[in-house]
C-alpha atoms as a PDB file:
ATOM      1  CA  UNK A   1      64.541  33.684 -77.182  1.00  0.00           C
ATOM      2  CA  UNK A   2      63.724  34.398 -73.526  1.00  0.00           C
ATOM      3  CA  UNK A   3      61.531  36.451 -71.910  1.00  0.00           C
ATOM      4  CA  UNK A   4      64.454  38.547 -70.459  1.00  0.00           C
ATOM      5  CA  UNK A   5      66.724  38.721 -73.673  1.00  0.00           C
ATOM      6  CA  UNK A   6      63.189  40.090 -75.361  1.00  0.00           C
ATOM      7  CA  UNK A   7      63.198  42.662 -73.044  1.00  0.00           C
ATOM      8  CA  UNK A   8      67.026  43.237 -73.213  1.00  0.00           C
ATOM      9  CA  UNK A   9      66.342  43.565 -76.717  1.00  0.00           C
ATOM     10  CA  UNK A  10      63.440  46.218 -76.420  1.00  0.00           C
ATOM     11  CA  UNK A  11      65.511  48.437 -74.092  1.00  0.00           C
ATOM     12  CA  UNK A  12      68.664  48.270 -76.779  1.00  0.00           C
ATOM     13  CA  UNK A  13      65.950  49.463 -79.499  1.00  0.00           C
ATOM     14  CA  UNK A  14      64.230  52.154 -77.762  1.00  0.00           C
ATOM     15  CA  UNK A  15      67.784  53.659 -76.728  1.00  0.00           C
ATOM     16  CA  UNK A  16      68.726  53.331 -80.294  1.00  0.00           C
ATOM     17  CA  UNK A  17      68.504  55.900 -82.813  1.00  0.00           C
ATOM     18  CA  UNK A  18      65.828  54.594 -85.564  1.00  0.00           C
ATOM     19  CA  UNK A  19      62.418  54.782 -85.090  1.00  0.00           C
ATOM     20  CA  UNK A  20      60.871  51.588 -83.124  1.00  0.00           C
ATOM     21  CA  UNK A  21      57.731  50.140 -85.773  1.00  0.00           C
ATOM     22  CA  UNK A  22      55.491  47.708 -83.653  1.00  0.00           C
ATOM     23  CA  UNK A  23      52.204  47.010 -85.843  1.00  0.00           C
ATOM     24  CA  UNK A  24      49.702  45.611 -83.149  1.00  0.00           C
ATOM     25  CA  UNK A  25      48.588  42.125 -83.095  1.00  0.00           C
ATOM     26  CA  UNK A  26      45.468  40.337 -81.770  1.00  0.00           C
ATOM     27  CA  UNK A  27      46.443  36.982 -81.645  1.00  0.00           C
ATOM     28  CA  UNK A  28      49.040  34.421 -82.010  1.00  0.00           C
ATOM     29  CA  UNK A  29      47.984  34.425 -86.296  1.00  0.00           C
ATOM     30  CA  UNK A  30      48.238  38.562 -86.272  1.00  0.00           C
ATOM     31  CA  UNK A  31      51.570  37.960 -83.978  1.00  0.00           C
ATOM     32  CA  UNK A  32      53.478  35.880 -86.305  1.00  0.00           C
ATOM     33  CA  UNK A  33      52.428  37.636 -89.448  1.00  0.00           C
ATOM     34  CA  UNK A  34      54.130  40.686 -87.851  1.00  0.00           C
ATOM     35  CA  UNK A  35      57.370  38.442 -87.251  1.00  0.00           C
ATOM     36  CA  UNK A  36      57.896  37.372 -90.660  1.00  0.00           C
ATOM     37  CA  UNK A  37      57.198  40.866 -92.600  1.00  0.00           C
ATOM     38  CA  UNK A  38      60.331  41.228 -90.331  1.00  0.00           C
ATOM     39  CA  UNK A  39      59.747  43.784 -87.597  1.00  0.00           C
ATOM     40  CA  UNK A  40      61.627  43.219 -84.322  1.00  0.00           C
ATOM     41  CA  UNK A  41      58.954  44.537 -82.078  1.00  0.00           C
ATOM     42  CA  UNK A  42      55.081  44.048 -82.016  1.00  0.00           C
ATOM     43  CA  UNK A  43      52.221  46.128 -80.355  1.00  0.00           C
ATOM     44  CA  UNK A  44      48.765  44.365 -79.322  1.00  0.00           C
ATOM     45  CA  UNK A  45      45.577  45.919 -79.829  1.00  0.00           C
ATOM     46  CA  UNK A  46      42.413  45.647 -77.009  1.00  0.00           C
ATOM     47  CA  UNK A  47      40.343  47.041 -79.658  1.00  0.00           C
ATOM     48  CA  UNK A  48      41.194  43.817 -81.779  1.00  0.00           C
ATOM     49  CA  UNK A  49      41.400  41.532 -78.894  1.00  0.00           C
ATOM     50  CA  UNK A  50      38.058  42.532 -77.676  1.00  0.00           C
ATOM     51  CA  UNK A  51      36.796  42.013 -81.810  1.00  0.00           C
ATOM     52  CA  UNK A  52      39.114  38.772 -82.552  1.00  0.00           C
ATOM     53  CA  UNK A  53      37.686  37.140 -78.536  1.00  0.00           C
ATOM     54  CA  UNK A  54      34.635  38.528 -77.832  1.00  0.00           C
ATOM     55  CA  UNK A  55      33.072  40.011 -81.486  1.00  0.00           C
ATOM     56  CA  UNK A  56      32.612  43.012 -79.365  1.00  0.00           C
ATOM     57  CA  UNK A  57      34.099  47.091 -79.597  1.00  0.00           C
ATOM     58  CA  UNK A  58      37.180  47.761 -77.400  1.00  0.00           C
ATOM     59  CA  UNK A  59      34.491  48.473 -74.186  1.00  0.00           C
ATOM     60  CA  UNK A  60      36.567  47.151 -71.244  1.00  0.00           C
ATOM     61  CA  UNK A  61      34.504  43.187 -71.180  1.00  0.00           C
ATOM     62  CA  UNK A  62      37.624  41.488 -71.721  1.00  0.00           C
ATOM     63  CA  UNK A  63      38.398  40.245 -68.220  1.00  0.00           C
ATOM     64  CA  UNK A  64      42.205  40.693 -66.606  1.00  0.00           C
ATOM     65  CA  UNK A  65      42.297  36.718 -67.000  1.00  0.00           C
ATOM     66  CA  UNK A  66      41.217  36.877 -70.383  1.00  0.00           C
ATOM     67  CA  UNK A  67      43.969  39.018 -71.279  1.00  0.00           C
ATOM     68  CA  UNK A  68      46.725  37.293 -69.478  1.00  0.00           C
ATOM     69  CA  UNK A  69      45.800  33.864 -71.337  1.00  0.00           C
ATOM     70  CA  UNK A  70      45.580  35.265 -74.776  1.00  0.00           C
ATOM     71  CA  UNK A  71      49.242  37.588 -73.882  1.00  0.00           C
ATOM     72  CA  UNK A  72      50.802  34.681 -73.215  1.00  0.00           C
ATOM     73  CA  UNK A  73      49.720  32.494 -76.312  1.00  0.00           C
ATOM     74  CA  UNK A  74      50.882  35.654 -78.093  1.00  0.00           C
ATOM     75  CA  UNK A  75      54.500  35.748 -76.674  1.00  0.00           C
ATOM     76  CA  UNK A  76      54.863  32.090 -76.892  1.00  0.00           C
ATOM     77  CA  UNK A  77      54.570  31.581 -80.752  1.00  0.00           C
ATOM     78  CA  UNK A  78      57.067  34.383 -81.914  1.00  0.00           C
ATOM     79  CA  UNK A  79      60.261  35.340 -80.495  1.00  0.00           C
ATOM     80  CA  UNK A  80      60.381  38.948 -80.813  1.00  0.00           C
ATOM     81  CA  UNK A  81      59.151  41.355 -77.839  1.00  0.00           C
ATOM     82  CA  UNK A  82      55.692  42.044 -77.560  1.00  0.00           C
ATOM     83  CA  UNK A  83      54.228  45.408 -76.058  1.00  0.00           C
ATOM     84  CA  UNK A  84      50.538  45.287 -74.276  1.00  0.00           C
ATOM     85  CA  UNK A  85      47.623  47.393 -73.947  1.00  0.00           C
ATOM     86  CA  UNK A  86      46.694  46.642 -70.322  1.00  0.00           C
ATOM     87  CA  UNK A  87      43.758  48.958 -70.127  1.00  0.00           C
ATOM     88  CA  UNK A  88      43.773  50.981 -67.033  1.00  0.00           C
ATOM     89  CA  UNK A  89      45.994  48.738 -65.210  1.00  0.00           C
ATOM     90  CA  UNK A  90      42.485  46.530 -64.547  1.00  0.00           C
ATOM     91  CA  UNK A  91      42.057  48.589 -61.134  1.00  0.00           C
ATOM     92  CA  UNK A  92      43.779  50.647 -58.340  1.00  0.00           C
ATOM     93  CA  UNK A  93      47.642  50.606 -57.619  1.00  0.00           C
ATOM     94  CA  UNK A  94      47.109  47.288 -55.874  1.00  0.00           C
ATOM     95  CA  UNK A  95      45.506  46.071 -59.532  1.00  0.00           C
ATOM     96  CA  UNK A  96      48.467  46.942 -61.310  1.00  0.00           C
ATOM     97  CA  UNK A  97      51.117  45.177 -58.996  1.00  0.00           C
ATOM     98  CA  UNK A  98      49.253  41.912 -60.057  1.00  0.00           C
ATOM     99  CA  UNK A  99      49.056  43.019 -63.814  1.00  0.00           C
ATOM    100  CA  UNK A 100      52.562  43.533 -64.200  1.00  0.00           C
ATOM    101  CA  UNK A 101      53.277  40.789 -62.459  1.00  0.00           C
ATOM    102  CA  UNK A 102      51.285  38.414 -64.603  1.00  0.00           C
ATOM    103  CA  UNK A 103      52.074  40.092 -68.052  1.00  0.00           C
ATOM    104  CA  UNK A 104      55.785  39.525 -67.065  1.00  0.00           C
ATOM    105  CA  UNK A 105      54.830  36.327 -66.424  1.00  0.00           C
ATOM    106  CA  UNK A 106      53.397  35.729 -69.552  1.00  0.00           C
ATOM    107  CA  UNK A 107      56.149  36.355 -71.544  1.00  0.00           C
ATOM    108  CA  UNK A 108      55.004  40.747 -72.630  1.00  0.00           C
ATOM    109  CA  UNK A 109      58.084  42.584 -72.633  1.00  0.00           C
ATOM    110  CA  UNK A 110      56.380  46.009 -71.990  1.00  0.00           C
ATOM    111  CA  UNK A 111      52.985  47.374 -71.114  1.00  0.00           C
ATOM    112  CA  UNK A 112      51.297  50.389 -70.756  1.00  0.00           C
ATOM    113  CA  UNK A 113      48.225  51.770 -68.440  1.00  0.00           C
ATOM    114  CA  UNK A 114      45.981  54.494 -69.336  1.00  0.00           C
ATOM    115  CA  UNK A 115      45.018  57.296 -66.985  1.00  0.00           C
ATOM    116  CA  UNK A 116      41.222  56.557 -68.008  1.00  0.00           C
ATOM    117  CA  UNK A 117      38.489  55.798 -65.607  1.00  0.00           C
ATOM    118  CA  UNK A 118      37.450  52.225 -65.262  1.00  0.00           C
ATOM    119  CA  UNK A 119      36.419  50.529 -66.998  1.00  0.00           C
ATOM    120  CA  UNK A 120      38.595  52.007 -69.858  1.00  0.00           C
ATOM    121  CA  UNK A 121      37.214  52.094 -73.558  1.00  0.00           C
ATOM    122  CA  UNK A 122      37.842  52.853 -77.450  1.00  0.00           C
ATOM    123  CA  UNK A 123      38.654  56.878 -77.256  1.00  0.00           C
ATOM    124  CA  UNK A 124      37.359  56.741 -80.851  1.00  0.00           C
ATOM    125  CA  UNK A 125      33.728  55.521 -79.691  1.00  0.00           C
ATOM    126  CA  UNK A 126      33.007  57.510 -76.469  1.00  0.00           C
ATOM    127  CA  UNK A 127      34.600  60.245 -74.960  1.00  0.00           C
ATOM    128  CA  UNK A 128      36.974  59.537 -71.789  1.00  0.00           C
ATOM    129  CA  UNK A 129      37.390  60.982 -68.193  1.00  0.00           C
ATOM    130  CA  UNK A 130      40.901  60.663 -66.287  1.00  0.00           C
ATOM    131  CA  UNK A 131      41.814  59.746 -62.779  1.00  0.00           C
ATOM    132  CA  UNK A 132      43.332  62.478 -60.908  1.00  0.00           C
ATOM    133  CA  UNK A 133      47.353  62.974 -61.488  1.00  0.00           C
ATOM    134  CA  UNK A 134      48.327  61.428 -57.937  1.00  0.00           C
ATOM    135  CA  UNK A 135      46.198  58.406 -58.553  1.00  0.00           C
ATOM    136  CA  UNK A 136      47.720  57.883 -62.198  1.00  0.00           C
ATOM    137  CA  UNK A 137      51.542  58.498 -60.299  1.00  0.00           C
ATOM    138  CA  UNK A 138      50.667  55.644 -58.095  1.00  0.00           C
ATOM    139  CA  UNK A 139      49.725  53.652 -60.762  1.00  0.00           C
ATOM    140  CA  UNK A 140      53.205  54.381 -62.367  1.00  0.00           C
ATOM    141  CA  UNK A 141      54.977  53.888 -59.095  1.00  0.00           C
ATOM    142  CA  UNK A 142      53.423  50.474 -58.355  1.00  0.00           C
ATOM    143  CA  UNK A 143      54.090  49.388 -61.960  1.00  0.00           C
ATOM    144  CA  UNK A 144      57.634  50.361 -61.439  1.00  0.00           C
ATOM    145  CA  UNK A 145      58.161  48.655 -57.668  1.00  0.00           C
ATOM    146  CA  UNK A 146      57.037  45.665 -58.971  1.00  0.00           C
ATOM    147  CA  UNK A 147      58.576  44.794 -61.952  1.00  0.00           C
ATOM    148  CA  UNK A 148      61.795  42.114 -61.923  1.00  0.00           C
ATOM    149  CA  UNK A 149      63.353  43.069 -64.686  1.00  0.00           C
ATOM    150  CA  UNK A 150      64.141  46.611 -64.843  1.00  0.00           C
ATOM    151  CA  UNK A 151      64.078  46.310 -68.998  1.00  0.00           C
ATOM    152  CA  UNK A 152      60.470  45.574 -68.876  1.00  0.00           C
ATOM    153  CA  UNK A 153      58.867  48.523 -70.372  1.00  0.00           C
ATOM    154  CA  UNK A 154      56.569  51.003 -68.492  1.00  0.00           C
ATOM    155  CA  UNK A 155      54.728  53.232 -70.564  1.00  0.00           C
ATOM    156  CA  UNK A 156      51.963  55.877 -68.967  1.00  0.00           C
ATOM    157  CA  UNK A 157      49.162  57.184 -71.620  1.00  0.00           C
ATOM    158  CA  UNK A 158      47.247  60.155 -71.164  1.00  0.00           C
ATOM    159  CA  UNK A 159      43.621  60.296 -72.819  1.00  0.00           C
ATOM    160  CA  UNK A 160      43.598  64.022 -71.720  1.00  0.00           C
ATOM    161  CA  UNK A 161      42.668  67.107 -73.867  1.00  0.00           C
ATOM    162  CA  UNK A 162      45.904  67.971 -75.818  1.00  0.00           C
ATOM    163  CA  UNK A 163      47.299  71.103 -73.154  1.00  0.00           C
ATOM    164  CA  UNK A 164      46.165  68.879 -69.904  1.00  0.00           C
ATOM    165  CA  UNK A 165      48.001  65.778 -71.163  1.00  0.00           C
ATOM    166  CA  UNK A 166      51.389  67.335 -72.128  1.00  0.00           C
ATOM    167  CA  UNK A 167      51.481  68.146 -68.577  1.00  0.00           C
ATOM    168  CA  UNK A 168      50.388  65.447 -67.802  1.00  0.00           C
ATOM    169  CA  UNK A 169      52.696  63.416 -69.606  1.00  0.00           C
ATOM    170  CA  UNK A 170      55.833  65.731 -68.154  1.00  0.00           C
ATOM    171  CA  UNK A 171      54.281  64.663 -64.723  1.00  0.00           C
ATOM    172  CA  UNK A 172      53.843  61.011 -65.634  1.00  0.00           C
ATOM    173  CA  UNK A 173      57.549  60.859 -66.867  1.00  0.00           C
ATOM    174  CA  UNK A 174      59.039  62.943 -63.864  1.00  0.00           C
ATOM    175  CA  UNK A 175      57.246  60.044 -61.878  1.00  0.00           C
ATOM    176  CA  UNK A 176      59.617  57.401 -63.188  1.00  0.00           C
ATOM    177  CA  UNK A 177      57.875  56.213 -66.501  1.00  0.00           C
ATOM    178  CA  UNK A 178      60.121  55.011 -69.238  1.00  0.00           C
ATOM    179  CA  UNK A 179      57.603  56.417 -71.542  1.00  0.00           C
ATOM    180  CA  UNK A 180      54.420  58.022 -72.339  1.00  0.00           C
ATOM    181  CA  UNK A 181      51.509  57.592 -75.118  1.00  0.00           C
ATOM    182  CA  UNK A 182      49.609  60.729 -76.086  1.00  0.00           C
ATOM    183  CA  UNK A 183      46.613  60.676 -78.732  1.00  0.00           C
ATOM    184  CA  UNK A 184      46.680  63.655 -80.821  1.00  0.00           C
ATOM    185  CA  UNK A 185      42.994  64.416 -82.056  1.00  0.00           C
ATOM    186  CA  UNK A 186      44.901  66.601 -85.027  1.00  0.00           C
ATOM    187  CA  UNK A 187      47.997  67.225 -87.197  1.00  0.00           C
ATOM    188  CA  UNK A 188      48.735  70.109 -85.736  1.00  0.00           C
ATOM    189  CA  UNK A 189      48.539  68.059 -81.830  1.00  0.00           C
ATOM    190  CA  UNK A 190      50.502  65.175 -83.330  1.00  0.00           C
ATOM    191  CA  UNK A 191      53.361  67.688 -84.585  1.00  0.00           C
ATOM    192  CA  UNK A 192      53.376  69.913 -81.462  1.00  0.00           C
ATOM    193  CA  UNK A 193      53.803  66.971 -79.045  1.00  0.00           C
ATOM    194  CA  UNK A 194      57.250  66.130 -79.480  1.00  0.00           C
ATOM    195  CA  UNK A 195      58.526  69.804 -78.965  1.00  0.00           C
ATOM    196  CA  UNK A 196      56.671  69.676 -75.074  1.00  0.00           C
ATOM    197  CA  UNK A 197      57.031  66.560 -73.912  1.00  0.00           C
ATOM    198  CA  UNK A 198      59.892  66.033 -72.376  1.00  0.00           C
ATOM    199  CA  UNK A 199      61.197  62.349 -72.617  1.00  0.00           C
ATOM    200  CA  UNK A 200      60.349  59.757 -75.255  1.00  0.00           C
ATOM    201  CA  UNK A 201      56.697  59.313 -76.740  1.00  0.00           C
ATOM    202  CA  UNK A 202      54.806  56.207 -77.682  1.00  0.00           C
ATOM    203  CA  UNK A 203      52.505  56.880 -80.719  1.00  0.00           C
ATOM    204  CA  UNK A 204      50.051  55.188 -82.987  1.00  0.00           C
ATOM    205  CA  UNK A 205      49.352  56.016 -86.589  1.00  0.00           C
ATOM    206  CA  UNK A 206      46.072  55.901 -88.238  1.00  0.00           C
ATOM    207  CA  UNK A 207      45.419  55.834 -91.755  1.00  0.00           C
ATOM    208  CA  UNK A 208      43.241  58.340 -93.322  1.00  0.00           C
ATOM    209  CA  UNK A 209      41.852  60.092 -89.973  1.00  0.00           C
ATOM    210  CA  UNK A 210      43.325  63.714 -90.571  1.00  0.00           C
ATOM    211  CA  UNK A 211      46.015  63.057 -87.629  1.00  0.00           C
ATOM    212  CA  UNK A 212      49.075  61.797 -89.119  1.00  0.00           C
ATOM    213  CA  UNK A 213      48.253  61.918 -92.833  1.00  0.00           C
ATOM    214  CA  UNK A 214      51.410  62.015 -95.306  1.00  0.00           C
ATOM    215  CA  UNK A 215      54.126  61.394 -92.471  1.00  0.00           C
ATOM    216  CA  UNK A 216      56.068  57.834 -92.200  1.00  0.00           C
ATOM    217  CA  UNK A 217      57.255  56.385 -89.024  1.00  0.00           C
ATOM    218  CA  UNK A 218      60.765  57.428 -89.941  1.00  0.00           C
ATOM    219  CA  UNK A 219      59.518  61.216 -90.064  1.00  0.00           C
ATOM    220  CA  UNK A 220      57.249  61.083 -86.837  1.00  0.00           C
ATOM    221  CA  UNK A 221      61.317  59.657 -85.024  1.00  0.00           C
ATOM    222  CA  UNK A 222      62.698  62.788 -86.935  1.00  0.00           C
ATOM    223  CA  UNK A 223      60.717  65.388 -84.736  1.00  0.00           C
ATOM    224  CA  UNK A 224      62.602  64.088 -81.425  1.00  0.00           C
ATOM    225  CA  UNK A 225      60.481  62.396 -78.942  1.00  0.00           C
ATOM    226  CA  UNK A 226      58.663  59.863 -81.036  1.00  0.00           C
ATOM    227  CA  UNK A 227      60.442  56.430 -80.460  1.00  0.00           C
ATOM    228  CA  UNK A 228      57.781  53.946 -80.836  1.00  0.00           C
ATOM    229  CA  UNK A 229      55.553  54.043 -83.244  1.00  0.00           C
ATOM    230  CA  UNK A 230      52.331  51.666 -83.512  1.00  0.00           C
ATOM    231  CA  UNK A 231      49.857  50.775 -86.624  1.00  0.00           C
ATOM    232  CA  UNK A 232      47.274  49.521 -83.911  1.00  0.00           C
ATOM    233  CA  UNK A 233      44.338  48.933 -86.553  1.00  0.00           C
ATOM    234  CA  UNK A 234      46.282  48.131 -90.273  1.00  0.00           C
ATOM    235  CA  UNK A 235      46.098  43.843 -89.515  1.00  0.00           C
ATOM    236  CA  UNK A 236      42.763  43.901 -87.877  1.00  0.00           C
ATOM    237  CA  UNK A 237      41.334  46.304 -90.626  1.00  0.00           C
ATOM    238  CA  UNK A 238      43.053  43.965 -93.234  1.00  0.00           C
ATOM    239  CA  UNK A 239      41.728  40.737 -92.041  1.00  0.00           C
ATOM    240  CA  UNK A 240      38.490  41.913 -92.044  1.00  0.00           C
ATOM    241  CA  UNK A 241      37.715  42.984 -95.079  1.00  0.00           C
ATOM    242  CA  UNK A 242      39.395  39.872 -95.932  1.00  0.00           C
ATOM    243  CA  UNK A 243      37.014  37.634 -94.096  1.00  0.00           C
ATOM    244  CA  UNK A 244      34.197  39.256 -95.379  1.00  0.00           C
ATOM    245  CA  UNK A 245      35.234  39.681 -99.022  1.00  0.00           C
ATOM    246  CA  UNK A 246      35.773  35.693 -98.989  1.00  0.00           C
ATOM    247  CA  UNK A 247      32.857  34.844 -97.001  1.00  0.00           C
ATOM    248  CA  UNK A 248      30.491  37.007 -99.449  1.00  0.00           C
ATOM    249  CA  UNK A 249      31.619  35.554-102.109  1.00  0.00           C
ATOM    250  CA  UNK A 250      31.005  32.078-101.031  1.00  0.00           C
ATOM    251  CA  UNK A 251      27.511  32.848 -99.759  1.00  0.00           C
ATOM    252  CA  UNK A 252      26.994  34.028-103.231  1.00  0.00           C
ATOM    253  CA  UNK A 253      28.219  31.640-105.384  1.00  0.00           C
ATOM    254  CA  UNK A 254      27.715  28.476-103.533  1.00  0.00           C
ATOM    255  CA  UNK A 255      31.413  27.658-104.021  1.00  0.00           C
ATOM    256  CA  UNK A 256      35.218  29.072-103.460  1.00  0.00           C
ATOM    257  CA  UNK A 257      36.160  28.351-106.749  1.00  0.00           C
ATOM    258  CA  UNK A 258      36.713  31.619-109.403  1.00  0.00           C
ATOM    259  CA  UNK A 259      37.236  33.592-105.677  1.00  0.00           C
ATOM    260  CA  UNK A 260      39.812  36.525-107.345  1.00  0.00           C
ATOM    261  CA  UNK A 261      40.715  38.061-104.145  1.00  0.00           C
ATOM    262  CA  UNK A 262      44.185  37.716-102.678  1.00  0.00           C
ATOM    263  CA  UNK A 263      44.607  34.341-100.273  1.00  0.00           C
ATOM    264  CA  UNK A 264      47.405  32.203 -99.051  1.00  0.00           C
ATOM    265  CA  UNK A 265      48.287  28.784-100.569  1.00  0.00           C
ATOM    266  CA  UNK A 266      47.537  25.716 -98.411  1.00  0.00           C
ATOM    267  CA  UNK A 267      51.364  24.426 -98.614  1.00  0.00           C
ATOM    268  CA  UNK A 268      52.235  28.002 -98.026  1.00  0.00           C
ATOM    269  CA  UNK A 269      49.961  28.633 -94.806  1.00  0.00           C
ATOM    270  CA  UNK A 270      50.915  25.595 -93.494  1.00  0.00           C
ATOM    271  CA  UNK A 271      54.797  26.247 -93.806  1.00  0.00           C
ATOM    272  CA  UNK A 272      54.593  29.992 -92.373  1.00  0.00           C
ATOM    273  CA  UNK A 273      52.317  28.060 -89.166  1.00  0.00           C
ATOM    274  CA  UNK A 274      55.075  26.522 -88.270  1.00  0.00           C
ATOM    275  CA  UNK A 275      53.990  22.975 -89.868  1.00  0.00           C
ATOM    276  CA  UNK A 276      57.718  22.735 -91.114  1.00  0.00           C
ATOM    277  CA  UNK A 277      58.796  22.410 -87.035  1.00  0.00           C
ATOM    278  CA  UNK A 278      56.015  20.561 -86.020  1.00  0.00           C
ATOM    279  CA  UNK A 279      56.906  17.903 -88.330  1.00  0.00           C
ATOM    280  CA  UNK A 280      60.571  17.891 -87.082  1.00  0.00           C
ATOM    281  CA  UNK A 281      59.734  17.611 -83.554  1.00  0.00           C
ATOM    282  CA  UNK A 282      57.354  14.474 -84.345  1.00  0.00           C
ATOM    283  CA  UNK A 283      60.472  12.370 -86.179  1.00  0.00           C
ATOM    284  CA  UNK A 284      62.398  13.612 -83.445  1.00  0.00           C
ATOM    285  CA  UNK A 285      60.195  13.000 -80.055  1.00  0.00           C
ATOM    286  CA  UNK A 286      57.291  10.826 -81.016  1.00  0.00           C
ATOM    287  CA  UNK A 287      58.228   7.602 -81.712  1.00  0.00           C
ATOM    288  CA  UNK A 288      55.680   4.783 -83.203  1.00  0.00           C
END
């Protein structure tokens, strides 16, 4: 699939009526597990791209170049769209012309820039302090003038305290943005921001934080602006554990074997890598 019918394709979902799921990805592994569970859109992370690249928090050290090489490794091993975290847009207006340039580029179907100050971090590890509204509206303004495909997705988040960004939010969509991400700090936030904002809201769901406990992504579309819904930590969480659960075990034992946790067959891993097409492209193009 092309770039352009991936971002045909995320238009025609957003404008349709069921809720949007994007789990986020970290790399082109985390990518095309999220394309064979089946979901038509995926989400990436920076707090697992900084983790997966750099072993590091989400803290801002992943560099603009960074992030275009791994996007595009990302887009080019799964054909479904993929929607970026692109930070604050990596600097001014200017900044952003370039970054939407190159994530379009790239192969990302969508993106969207926060209204932190730079450099931009993990709301979760340190508290955050926003641009002024004009500067964030030129931001959106930029992003807009220079996209080529007018179905490439431009989203606006606000990091602000829960009255300052609803209007902020109203002010970021009035300026042209095709959507905006708001982070509830509560239930009561994350059920209150669909009845004041005022166009369609791009939302991520963490497990077991007090925010969105009990509610699906089909009841978070159900309250009216919630189209797209993200599960930014789930894979990276998973893996994790995962990694260290095996790792342990081996350390402890001197040896994989009698390992009970869960793991993928060799045959297996190798046919959902793609090993199946690899193969058919050597008889095909590689000749002895």
């Amino acid at each position: 699939m092309s770039a352009k019918e991936k971002n045909k394709k995320l238009r025609d979902l957003i404008n349709g009526k069921e809720a949007v799921i994007a789990p986020c990805c970290y790399d082109g592994l985390s990518a095309r597990a999220i394309q064979a569970a089946g979901f038509e859109v995926a989400g990436t992370t920076g707090y697992g791209m900084h983790g997966a690249m750099l072993g590091c928090p989400d803290n801002g050290l992943l560099a603009f170049n960074e992030m275009v090489d791994a996007l595009g490794k990302i887009a080019d091993c799964v054909d479904i769209p993929i929607m970026a975290d692109a930070e604050g847009g990596y600097g001014n207006a200017i900044n952003v012309m370039r970054t939407v340039r190159e994530f379009e580029k790239a192969g990302i179907s969508g993106l969207f820039i926060e209204d932190q100050k730079l450099p931009a971090n993990c709301p979760f590890i340190k508290g955050t302090e926003q641009i002024s509204v004009d500067e964030m509206v030129g931001k959106i303004k930029a992003a807009l003038d220079t996209r080529t495909d007018e179905n490439f997705i431009i989203v606006a988040r606000t990091d602000a305290p829960f009255e300052e960004s609803v209007r902020r939010a109203n002010l970021y969509l009035e300026a042209g943005a095709d959507m905006v991400k708001v982070l509830p700090k509560t239930k009561e936030e994350f059920m209150a921001y669909p009845k004041l904002v005022k166009g369609p809201i791009h939302i991520g769901m963490y497990a077991n934080k007090g925010i969105n406990d009990g509610l699906t992504a089909d009841d978070a579309c159900k309250m009216g602006s919630y189209k797209i819904v993200t599960y930014p930590m789930d894979g990276l969480f998973a893996a994790t554990q995962a990694l260290l659960d095996v790792m342990k075990y081996i350390h402890d034992n001197r040896t994989d074997e009698g390992y009970t946790g869960r793991t993928i067959a060799f045959n297996d891993y190798v046919k959902f890598i793609g090993g199946d097409e690899y193969k058919a492209n050597l008889l095909k193009y590689v000749k002895d």
